[in-house]
N, C-alpha and C. Protein backbone atom coordinates (compact mmCIF):
# COMPACT_ATOMS: atom_id res chain seq x y z
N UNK A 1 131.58 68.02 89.99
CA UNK A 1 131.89 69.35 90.49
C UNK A 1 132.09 69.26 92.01
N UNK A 2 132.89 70.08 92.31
CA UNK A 2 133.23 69.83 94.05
C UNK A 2 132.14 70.79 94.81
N UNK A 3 132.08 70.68 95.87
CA UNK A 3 131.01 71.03 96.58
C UNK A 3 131.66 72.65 96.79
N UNK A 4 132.45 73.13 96.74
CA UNK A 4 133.53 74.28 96.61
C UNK A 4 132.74 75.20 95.10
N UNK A 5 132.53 74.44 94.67
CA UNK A 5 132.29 75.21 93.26
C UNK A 5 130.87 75.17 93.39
N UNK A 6 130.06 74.27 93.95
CA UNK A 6 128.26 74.56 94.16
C UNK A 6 128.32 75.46 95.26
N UNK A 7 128.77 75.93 95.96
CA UNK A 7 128.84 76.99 97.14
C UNK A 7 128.70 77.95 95.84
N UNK A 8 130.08 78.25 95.43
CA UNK A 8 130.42 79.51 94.38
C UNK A 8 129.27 79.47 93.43
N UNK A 9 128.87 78.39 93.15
CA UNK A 9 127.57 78.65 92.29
C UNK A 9 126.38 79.48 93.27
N UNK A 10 126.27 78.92 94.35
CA UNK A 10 124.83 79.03 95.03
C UNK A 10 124.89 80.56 95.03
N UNK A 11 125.89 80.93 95.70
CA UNK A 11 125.89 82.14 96.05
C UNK A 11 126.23 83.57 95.07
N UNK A 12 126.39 82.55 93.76
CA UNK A 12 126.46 83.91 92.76
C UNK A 12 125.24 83.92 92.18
N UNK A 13 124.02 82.84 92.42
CA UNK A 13 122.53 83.10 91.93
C UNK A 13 121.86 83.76 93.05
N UNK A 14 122.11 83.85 94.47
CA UNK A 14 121.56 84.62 95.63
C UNK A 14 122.08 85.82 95.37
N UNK A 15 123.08 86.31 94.90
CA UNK A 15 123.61 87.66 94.59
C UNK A 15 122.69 88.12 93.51
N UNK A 16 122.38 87.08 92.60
CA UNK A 16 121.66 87.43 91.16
C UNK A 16 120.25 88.03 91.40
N UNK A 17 120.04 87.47 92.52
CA UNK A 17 118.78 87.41 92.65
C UNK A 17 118.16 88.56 93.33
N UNK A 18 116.30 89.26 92.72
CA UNK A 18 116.13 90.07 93.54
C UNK A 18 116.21 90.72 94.69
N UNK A 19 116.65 91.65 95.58
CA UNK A 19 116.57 91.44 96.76
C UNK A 19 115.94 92.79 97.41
N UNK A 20 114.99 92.83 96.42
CA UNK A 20 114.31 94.15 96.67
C UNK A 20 113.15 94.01 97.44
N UNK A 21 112.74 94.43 98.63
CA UNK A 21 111.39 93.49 99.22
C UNK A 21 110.36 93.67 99.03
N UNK A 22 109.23 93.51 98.95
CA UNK A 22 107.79 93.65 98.39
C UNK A 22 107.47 94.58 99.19
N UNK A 23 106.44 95.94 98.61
CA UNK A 23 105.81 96.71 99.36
C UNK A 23 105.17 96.57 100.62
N UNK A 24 105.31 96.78 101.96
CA UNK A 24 104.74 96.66 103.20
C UNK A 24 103.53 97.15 103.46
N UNK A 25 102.34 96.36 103.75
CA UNK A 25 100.98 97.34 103.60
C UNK A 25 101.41 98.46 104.99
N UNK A 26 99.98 99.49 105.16
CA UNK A 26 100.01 100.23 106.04
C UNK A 26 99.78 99.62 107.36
N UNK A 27 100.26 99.70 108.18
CA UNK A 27 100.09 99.12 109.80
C UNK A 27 99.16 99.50 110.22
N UNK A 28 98.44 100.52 109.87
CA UNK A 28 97.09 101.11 110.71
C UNK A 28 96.18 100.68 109.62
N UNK A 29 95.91 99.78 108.59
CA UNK A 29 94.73 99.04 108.12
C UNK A 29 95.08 97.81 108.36
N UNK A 30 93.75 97.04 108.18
CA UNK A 30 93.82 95.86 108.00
C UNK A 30 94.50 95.22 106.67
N UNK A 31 95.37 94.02 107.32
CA UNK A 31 95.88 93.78 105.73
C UNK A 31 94.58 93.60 104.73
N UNK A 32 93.52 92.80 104.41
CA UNK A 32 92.70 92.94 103.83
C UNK A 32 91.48 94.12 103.32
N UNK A 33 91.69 95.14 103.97
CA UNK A 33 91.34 96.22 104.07
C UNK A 33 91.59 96.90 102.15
N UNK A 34 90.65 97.18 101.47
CA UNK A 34 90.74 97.78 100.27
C UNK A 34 91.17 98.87 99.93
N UNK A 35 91.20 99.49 101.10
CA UNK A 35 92.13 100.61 100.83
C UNK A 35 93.79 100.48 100.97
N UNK A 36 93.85 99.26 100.95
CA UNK A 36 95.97 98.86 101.24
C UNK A 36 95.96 99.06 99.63
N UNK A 37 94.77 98.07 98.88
CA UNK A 37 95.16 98.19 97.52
C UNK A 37 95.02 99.76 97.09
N UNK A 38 94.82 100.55 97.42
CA UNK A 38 94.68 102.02 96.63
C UNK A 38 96.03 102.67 96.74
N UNK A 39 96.43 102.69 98.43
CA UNK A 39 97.46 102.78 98.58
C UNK A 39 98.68 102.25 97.78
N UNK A 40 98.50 100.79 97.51
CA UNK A 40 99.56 100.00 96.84
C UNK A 40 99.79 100.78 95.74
N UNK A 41 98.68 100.88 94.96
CA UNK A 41 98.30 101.09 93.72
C UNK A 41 99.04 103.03 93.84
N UNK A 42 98.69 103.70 94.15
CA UNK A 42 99.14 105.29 93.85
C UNK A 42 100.44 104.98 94.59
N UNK A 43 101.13 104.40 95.29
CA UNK A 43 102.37 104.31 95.49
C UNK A 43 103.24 103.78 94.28
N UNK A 44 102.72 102.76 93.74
CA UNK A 44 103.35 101.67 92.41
C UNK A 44 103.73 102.89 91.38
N UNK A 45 102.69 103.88 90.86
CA UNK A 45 102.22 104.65 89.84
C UNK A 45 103.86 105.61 89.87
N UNK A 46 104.74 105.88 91.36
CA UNK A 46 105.37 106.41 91.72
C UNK A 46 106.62 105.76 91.01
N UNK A 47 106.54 104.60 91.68
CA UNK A 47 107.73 103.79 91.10
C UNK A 47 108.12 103.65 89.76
N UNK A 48 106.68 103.59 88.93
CA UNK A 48 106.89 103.11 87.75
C UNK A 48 107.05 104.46 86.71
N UNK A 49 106.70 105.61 87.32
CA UNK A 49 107.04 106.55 86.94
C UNK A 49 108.44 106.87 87.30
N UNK A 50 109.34 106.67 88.20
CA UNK A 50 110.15 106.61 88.52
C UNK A 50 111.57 106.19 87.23
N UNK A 51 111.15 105.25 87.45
CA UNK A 51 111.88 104.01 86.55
C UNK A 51 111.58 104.39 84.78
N UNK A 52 110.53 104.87 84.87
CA UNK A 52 110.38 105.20 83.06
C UNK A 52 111.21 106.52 82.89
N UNK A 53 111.34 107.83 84.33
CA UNK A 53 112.28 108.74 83.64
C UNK A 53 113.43 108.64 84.37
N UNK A 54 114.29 107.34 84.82
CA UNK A 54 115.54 107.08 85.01
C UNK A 54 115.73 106.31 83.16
N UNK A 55 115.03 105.56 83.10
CA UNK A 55 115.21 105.37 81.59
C UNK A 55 115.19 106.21 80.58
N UNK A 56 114.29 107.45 80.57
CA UNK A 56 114.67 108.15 79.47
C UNK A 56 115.95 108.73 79.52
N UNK A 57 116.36 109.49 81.07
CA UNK A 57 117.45 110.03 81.10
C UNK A 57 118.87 108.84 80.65
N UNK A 58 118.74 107.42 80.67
CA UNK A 58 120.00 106.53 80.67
C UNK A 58 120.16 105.97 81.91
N UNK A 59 119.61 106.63 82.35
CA UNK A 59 120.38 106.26 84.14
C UNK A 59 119.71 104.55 84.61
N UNK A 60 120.45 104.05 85.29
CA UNK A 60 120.21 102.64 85.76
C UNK A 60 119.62 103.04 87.09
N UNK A 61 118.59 101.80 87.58
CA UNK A 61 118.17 101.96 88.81
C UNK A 61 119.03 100.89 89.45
N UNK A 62 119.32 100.82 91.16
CA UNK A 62 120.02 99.99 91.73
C UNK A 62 119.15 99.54 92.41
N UNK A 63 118.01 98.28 92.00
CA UNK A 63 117.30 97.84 92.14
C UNK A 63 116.04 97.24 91.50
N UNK A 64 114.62 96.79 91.93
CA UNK A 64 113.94 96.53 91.44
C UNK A 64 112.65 97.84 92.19
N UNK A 65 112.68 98.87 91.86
CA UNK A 65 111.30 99.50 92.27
C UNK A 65 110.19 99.09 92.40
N UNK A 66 109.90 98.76 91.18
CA UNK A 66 108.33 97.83 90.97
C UNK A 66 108.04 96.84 91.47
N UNK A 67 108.97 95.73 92.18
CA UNK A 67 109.25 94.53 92.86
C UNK A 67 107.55 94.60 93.50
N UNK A 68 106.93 94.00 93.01
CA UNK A 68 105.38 94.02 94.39
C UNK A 68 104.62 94.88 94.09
N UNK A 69 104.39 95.39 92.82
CA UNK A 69 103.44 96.36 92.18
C UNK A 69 102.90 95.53 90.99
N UNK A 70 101.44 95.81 91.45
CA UNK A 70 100.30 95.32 90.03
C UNK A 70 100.91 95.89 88.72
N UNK A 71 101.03 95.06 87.86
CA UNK A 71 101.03 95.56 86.24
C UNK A 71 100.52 96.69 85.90
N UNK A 72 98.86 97.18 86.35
CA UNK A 72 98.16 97.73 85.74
C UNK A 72 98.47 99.49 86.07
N UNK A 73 99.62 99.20 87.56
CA UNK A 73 99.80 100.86 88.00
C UNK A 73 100.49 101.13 86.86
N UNK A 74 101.67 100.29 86.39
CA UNK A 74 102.43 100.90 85.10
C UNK A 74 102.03 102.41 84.22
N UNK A 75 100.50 101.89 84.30
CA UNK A 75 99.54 102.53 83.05
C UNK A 75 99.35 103.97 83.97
N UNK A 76 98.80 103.86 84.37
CA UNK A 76 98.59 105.29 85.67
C UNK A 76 99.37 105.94 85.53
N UNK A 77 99.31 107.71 85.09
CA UNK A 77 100.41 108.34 85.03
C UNK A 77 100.29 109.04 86.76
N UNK A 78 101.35 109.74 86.40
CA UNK A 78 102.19 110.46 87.74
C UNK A 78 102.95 111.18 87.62
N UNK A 79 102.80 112.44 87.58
CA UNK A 79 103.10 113.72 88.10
C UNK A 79 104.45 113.70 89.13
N UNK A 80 105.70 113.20 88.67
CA UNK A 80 106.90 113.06 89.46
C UNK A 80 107.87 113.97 89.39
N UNK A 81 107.35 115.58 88.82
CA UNK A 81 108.24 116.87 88.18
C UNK A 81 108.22 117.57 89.69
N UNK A 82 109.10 117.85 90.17
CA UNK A 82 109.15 118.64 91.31
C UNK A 82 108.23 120.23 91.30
N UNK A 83 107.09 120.59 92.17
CA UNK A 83 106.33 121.68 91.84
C UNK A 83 107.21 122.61 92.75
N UNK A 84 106.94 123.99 92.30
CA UNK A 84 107.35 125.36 92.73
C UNK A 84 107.31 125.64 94.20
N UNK A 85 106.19 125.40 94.67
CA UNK A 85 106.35 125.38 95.72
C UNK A 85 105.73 124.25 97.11
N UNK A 86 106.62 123.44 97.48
CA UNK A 86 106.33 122.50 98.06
C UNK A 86 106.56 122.84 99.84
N UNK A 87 105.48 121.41 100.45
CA UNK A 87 106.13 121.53 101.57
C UNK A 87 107.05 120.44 102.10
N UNK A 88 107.63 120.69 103.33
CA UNK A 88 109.32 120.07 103.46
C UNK A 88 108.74 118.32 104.03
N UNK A 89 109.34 117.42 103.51
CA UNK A 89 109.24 116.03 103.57
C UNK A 89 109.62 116.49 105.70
N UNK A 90 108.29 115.76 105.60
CA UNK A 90 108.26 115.73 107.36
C UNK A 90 108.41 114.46 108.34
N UNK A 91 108.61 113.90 109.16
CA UNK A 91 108.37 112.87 110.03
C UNK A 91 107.35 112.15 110.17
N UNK A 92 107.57 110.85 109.88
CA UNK A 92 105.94 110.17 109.68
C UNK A 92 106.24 109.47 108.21
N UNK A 93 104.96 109.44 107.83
CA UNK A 93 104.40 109.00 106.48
C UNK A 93 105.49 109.68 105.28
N UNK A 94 105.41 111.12 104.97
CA UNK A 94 106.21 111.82 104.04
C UNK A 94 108.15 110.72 104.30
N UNK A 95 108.15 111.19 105.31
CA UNK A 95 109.61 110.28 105.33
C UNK A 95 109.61 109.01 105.36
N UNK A 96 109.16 108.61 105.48
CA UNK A 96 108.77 106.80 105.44
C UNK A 96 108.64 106.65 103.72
N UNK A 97 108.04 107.04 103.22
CA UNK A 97 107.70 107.07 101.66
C UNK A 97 109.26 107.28 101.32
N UNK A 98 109.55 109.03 101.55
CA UNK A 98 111.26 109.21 101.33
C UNK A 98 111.83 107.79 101.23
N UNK A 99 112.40 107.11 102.24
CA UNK A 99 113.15 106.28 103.06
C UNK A 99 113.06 104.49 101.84
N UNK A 100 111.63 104.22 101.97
CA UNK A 100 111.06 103.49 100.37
C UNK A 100 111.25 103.62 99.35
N UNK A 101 111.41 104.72 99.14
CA UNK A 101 111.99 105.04 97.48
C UNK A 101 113.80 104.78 97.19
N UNK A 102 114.23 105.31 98.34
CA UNK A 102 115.76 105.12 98.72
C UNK A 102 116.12 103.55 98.59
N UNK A 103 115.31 102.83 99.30
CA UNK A 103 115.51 101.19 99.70
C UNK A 103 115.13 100.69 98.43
N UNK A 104 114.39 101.52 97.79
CA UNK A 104 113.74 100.58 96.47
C UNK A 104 114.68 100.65 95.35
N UNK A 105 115.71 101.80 95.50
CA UNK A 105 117.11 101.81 94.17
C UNK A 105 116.69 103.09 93.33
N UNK A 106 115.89 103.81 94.02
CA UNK A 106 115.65 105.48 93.17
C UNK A 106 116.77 106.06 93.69
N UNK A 107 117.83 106.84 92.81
CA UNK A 107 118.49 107.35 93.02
C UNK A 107 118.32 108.92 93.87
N UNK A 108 118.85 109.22 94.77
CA UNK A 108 118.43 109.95 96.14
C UNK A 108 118.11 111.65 95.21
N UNK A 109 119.02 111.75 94.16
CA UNK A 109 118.61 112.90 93.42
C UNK A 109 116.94 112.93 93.04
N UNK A 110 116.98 111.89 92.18
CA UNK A 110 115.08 111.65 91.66
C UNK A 110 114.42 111.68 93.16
N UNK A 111 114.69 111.04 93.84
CA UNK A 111 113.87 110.77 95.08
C UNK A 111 113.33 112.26 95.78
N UNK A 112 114.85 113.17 95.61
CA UNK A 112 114.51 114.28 95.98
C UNK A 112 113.82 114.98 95.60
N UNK A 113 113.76 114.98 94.22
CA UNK A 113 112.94 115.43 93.24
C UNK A 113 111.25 115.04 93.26
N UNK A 114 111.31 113.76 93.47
CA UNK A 114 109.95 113.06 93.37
C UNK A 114 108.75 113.64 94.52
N UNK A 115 109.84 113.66 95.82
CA UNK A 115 109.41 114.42 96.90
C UNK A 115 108.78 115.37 96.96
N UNK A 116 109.34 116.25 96.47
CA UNK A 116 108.78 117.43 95.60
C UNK A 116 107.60 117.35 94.78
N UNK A 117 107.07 116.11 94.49
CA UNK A 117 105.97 116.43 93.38
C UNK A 117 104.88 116.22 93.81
N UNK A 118 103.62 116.44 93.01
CA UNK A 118 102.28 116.38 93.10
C UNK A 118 102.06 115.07 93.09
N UNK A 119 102.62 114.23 92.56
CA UNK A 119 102.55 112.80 92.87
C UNK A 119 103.10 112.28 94.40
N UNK A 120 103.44 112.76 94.86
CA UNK A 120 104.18 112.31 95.87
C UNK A 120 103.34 112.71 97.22
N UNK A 121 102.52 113.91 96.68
CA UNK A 121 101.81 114.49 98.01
C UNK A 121 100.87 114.49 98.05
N UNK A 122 100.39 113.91 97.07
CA UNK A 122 98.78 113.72 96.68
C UNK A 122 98.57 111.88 97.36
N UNK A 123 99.61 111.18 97.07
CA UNK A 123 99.90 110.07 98.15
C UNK A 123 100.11 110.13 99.47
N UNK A 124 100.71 111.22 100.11
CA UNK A 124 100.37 111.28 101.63
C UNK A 124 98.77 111.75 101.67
N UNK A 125 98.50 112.54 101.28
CA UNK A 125 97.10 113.24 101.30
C UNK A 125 96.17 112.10 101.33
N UNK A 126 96.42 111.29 100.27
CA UNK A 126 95.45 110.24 100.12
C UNK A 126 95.10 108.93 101.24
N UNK A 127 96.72 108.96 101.98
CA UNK A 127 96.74 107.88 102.73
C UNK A 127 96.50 108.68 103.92
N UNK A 128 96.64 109.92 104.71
CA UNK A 128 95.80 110.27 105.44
C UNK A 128 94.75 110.92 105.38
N UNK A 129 93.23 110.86 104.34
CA UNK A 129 92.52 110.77 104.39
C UNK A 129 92.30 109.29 104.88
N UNK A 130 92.38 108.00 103.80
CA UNK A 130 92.19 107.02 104.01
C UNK A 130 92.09 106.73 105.34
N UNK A 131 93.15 106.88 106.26
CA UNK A 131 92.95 106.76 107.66
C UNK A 131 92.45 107.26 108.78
N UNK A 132 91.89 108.13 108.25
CA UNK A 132 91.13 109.31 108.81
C UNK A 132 89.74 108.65 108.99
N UNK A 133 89.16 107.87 107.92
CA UNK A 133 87.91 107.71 107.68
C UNK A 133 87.65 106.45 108.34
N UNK A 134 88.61 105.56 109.33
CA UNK A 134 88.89 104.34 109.26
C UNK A 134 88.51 103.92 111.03
């Protein structure tokens, strides 16, 4: 094979390949800090809820969401139904989450939606308590 055709190979398995990046802990804990895993963990619950009702609806994700999430969030449900009355995705944390879900291949409709939910705000809530106490 010519070295022409291992290029064309290389680079259609780097295309193949994930390129979704692993969850970033929080900058204001320590990486070892046990509360990154809680965080990890009610963030994952998001994703994987995510991804189970892009599947019921048919819809494909353009990406790997779960990329860097424990198995076990799978199981964890999550509340990803947009509630009645919410407050507006703000600067900071709320948009940073936004912005993650976008990068992760949730389609910006769900995302919008997700935003909206009790799952979604019960994860800022959680991560600024967490840092609150810290």
């Amino acid at each position: 094979m010519s070295s022409l055709k291992y290029t064309v190979l290389a680079l259609g398995l780097l295309a193949a390949c994930d390129q979704t990046s692993p969850i970033a802990p929080q900058p204001d804990l320590p990486a070892d800090d046990p509360r990154q895993a809680q965080l990890l963990e009610a963030e994952c619950t998001i994703y994987f809820a995510a991804v189970t009702k892009l599947a019921a609806e048919g819809r494909a994700v353009g990406g790997n969401p779960t990329r860097g999430c424990p198995p076990e969030a799978a199981g964890i449900p999550a509340d990803i139904n947009a509630m009645v009355s919410v407050p507006p995705v703000t600067a900071g944390y709320p948009q940073t989450m936004y912005d993650r879900m976008i990068a992760r291949g949730i389609p910006a409709d769900v995302a919008d939606e997700i935003a909206k939910s009790k799952a979604f705000w019960d994860l800022v809530a959680k991560r600024d308590s967490l840092l609150a106490d810290f």
